[in-house]
Structures are given as C-alpha cells and as structure tokens.
Protein backbone atom coordinates (compact mmCIF):
# COMPACT_ATOMS: atom_id res chain seq x y z
CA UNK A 1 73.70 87.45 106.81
CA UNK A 2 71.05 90.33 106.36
CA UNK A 3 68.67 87.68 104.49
CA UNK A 4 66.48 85.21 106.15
CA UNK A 5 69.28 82.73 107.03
CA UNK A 6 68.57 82.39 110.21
CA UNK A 7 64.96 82.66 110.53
CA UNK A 8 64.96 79.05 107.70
CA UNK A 9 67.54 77.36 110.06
CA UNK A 10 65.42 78.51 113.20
CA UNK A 11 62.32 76.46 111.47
CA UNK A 12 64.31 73.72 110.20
CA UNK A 13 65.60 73.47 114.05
CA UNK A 14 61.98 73.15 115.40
CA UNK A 15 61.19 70.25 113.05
CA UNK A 16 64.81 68.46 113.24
CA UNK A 17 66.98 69.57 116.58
CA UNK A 18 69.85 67.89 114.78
CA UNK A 19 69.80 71.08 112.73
CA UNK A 20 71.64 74.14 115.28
CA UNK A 21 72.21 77.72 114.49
CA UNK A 22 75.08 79.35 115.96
CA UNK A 23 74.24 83.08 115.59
CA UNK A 24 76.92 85.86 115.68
CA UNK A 25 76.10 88.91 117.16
CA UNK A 26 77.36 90.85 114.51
CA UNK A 27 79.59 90.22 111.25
CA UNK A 28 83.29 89.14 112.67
CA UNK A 29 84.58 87.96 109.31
CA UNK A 30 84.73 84.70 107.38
CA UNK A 31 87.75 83.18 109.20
CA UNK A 32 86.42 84.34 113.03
CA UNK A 33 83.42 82.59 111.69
CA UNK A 34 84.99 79.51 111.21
CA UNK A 35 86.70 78.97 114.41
CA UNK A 36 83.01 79.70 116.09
CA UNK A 37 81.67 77.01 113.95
CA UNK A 38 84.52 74.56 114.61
CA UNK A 39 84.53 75.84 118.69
CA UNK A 40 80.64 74.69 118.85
CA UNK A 41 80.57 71.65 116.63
CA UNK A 42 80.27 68.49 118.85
CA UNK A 43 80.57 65.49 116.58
CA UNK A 44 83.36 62.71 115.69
CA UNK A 45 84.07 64.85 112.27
CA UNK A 46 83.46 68.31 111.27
CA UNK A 47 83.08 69.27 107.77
CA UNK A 48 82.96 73.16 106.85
CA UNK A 49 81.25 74.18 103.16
CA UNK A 50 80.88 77.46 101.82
CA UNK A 51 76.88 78.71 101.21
CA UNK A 52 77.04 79.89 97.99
CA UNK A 53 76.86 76.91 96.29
CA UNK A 54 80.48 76.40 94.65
CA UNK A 55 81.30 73.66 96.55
CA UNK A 56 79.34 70.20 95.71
CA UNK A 57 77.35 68.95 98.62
CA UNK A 58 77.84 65.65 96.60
CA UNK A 59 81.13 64.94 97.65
CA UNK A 60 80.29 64.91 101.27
CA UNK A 61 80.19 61.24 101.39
CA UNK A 62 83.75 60.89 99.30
CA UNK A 63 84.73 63.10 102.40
CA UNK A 64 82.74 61.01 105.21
CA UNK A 65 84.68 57.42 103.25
CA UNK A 66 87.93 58.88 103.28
CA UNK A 67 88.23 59.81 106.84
CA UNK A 68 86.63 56.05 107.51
CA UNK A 69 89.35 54.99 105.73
CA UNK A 70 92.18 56.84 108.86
CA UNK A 71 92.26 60.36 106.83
CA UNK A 72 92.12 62.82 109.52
CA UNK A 73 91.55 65.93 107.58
CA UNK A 74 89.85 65.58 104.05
CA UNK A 75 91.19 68.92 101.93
CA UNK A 76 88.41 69.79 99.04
CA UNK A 77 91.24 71.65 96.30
CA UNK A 78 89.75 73.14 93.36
CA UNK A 79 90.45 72.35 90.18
CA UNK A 80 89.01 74.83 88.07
CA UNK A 81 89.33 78.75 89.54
CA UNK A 82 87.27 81.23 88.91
CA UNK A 83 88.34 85.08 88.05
CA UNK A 84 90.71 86.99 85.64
CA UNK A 85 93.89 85.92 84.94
CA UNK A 86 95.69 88.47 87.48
CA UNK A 87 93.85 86.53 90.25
CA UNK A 88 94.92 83.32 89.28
CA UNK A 89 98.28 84.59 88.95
CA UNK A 90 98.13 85.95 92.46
CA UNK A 91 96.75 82.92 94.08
CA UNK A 92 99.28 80.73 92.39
CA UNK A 93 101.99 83.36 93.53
CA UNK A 94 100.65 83.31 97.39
CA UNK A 95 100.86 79.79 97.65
CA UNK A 96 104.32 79.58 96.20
CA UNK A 97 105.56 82.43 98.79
CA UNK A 98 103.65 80.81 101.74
CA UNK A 99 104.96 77.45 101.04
CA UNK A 100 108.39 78.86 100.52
CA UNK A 101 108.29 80.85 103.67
CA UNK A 102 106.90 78.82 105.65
CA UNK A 103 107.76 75.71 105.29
CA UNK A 104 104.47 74.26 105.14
CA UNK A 105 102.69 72.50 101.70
CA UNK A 106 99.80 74.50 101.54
CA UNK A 107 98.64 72.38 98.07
CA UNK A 108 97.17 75.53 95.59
CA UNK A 109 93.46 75.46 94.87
CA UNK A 110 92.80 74.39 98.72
CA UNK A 111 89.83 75.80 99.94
CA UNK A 112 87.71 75.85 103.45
CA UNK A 113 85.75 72.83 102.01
CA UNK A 114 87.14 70.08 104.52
CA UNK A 115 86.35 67.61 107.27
CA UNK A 116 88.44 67.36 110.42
CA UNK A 117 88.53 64.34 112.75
CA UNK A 118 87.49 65.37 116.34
CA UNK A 119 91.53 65.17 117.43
CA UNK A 120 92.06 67.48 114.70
CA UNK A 121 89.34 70.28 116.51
CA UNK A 122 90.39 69.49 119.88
CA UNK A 123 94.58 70.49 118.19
CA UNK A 124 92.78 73.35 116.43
CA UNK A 125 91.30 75.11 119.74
CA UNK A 126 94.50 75.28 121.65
CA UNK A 127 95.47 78.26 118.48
CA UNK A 128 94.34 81.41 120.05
CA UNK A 129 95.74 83.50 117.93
CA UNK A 130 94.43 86.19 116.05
CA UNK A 131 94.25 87.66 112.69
CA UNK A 132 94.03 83.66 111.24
CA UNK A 133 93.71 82.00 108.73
CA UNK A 134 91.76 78.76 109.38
CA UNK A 135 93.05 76.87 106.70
CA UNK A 136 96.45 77.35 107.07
CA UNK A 137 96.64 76.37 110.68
CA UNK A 138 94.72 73.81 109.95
CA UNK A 139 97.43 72.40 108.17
CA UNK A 140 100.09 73.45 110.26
CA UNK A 141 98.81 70.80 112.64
CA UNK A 142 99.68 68.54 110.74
CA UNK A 143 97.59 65.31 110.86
CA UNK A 144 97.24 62.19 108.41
CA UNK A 145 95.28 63.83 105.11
CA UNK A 146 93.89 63.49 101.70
CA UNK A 147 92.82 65.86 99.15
CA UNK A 148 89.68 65.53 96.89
CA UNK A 149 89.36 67.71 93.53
CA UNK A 150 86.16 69.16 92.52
CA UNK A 151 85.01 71.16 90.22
CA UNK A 152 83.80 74.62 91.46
CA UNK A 153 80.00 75.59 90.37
CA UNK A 154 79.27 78.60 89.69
CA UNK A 155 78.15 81.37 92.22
CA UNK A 156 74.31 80.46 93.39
CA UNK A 157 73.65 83.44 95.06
CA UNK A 158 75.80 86.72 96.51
CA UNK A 159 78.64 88.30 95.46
CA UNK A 160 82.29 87.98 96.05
CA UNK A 161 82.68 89.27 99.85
CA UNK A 162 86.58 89.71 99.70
CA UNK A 163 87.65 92.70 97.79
CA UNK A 164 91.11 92.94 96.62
CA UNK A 165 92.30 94.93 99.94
CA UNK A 166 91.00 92.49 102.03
CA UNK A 167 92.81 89.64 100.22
CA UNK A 168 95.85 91.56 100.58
CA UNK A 169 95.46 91.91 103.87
CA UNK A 170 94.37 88.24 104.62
CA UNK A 171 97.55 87.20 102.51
CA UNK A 172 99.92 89.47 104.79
CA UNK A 173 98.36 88.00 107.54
CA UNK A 174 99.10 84.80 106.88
CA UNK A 175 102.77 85.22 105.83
CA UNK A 176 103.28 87.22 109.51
CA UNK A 177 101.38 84.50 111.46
CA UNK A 178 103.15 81.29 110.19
CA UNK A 179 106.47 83.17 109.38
CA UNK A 180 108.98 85.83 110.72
CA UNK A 181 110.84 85.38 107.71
CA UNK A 182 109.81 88.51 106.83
CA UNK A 183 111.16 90.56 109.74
CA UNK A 184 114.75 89.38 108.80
CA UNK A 185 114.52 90.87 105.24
CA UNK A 186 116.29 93.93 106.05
CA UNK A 187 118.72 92.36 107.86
CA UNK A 188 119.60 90.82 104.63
CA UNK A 189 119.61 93.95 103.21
CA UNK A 190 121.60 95.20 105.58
CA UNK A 191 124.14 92.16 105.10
CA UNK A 192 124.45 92.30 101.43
CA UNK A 193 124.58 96.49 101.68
CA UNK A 194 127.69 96.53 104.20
CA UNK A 195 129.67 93.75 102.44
CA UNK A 196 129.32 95.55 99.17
CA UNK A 197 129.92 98.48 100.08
CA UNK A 198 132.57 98.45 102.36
CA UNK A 199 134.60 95.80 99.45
CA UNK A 200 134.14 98.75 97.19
CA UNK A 201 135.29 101.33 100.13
CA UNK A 202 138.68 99.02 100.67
CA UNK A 203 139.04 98.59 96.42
CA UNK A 204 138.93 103.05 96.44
CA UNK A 205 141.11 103.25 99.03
CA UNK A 206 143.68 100.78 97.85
CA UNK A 207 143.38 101.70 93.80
CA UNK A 208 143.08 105.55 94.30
CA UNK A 209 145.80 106.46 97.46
CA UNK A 210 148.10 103.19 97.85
CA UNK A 211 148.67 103.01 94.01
CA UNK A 212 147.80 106.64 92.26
CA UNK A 213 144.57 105.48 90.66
CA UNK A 214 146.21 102.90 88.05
CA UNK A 215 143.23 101.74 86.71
CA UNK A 216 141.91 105.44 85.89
CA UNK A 217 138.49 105.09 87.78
CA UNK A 218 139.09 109.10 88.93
CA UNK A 219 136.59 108.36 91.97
CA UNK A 220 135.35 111.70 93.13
CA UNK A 221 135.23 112.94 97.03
CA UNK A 222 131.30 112.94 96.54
CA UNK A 223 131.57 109.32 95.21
CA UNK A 224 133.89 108.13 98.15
CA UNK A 225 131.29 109.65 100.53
CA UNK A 226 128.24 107.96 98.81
CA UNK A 227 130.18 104.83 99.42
CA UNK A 228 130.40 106.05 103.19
CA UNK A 229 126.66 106.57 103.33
CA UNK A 230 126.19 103.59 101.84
CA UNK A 231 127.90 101.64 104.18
CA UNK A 232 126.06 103.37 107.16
CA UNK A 233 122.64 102.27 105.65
CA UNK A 234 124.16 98.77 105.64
CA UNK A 235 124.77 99.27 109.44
CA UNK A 236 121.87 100.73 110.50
CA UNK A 237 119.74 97.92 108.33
CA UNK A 238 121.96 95.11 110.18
CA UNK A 239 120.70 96.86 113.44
CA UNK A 240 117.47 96.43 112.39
CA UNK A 241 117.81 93.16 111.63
CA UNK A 242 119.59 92.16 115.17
CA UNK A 243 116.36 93.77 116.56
CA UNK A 244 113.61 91.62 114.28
CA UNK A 245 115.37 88.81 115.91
CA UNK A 246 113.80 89.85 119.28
CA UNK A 247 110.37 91.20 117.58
CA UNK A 248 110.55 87.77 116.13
CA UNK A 249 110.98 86.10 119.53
CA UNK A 250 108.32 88.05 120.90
CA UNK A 251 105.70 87.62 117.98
CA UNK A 252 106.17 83.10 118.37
CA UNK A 253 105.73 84.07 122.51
CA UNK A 254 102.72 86.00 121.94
CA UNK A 255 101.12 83.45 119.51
CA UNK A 256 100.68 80.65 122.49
CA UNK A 257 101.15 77.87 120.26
CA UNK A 258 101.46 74.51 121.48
CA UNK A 259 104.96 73.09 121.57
CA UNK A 260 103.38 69.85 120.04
CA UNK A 261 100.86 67.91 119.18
CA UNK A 262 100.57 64.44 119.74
CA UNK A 263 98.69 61.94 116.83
CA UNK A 264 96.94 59.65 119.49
CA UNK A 265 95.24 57.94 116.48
CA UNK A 266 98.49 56.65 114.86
CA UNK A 267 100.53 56.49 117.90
CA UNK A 268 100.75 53.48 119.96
CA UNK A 269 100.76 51.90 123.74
CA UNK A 270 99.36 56.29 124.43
CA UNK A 271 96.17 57.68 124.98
CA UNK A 272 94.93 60.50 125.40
CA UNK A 273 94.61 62.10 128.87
CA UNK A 274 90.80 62.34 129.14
CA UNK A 275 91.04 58.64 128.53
CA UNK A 276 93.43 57.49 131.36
C-alpha cells in the first residue's frame, strides 16, 4: 500500500497490541498476500475481508455464529456483481469451466470474504504450491461449510487492481493448478483426428480402387494425400497426448499436496497428533 496503511495500524498497535501488522517487503500480489496473512494469524478462526469496503464488516458476527454452530469455513458469495456485462459473463463462464474441470463446487459469486476454523489453516499450510489461488484451495480441502450472501457496497476507496490480463492469467492458473485436464486436450484431438481420418482413408480406398468409384466421389491424388496428412497430425497429436500423461504426473508430484486430510472435528475415537 503506498498510503499511510501501515503507519494507522502501527498507532492503533501501540494503543491495542491485539491489533498486528504484518508488513510485506514489497508488493507480492493479492493471493501471496493471503497465505502471509493466514501463515501469521494465531487464533481459533481466521476471517479474511477485502479493504475497500465492498464487503460488510456487519456480517462478521453471522460469520463468528455460524462457525459456533460446527461450520468450519464460512464462504461470503456475492449476490449482486459489479462490472459490464462481459465480466459477468466471464465470471459466470470461469466458474462453470473450473467446476467442470475440476471437479470441485466452487459456488459463483464466492469471494475471499471467509472465516476458517484453525484445522482448516493448519490443512491450508501444508499447500506449498505456487501460482494459487487461495480460494480455490481453500475449498479443495474440503471441510464442513456454509455460505452467507451479501450485498456488495460500492468501492470506498482505490481502484480495481486486477486488469483484464491479470484475470486471465489468475483464471489459467487456477484451471492448471487444480486440473491437468487440460494437458489431455490434444490427445483428444489427436483421438478424434486419427479415427476420422483414417475411416475416411479405408471408405477412399475401398469406394475408389476395390469398386471403380461407384458412388462418383472422383477423390483426387491431392485429396487422398490430405487425408494422409491428416492422419499423421492425428498421430503426432496422440503422441502428444501419451506425453501430457507424464507432464501430468510430474505437475501433481511437483505440487506436494497432501494425500489427505483428516476432519478431526467430525471424526471420532481420533485426535490429532499434537494432542496424543
């Protein structure tokens, strides 16, 4: 923040030392941010709001009752979004592609307004991965959860830090770090490309030499080699595929994800190990 951010909380820390700044030592981005914040926060529920004012500080008890009530990760979704219509129709078409690749139910409107039960942190710091988005794996944990709707205010103060690029790029992100669904794409090219054209290949070879071209289709030398060409791409693209099986096995390896993660609050007869 290049206003006086820090020099406020500094003050407020002098006359409260339940207030804490956690100071960056330069700008890392909005998600890196996060996982700083959750890495340092120290009590039995964390709750992460945006500064600008768009998210309601008076729904923080709502949050505080519902994880009282066994909720271990309290989802603020908003109801009402803000932009032109092409945005809305991106964000509603990002969270139909994540889900869809995924396999997760990443609900549309969530946002990084949310509270997260200690076990949910101590899940959320064995991720090391980069190039993150915070809610996502967030939710990828899994966890017991509820979702409260708000209304989003208007902008207080600042303007809109991600530019289109870098919501692009935060969206691509995302689909490569939950998914390798992606990688095998040309491999189903490649499938599809191979089948068709060597069918068509076989259907020339039979209609034009077995049987003298009954049918009339008059299939040219250039047009038999196309189909040759074409059924080379298909076998190069399946190659590529076989080989984004083993990029794919490499990119889960280098992730470091835990196998599991155990629910000690709605297990039973367990505890956790610092317990024992």
């Amino acid at each position: 923040s290049h206003d006086d951010t820090a020099k406020l909380v500094k003050d407020w820390h002098r006359h409260d030392d339940r207030i804490k700044l956690l100071k960056l030592s330069r700008n890392f981005g909005k998600e890196n941010t996060l996982s700083a914040g959750l890495a340092a926060a120290r009590g039995q529920a964390i709750l992460t709001i945006d500064g600008d004012g768009q998210h309601p500080a008076e729904l923080i008890p709502q949050f505080v009752a519902d994880w009282r009530d066994g909720a271990q990760v309290v989802v603020g979704v908003r109801s009402n979004r803000q932009g032109s219509r092409s945005s809305k129709l991106g964000s509603r078409f990002f969270y139909r592609i994540f889900n869809k690749l995924t396999g997760q139910r990443m609900l549309p409107g969530s946002t990084d307004y949310r509270l997260i039960d200690r076990a949910v942190q101590q899940a959320f710091l064995q991720l090391g991965e980069s190039g993150r988005m915070t809610r996502a794996l967030i939710d990828w944990l899994g966890f017991e959860r509820t979702y409260i709707r708000f209304e989003a205010a208007p902008r207080g103060t600042g303007n809109v830090a991600y530019s289109l690029s870098k919501l692009v790029s935060l969206a691509a992100n995302s689909f490569v770090s939950h998914s390798p669904k992606p990688l095998y794409l040309f491999g189903y090219l490649g499938v599809f490309i191979t089948l068709a054209s060597f069918t068509l290949g076989v259907t020339v070879f039979v209609e034009q030499l077995l049987l003298g071209d009954p049918l009339h289709w008059k299939f040219t030398g250039t047009a038999m080699l196309a189909i040759l060409i074409l059924f080379l791409i298909g076998i190069v693209l399946l190659s590529q595929g076989m080989l984004s099986l083993y990029v794919s096995h490499i990119h889960h390896q280098s992730k470091r994800r835990p196998l599991y993660i155990i629910d000690y609050a709605h297990s039973a007869g367990v505890k956790p190990p610092h317990e024992d």
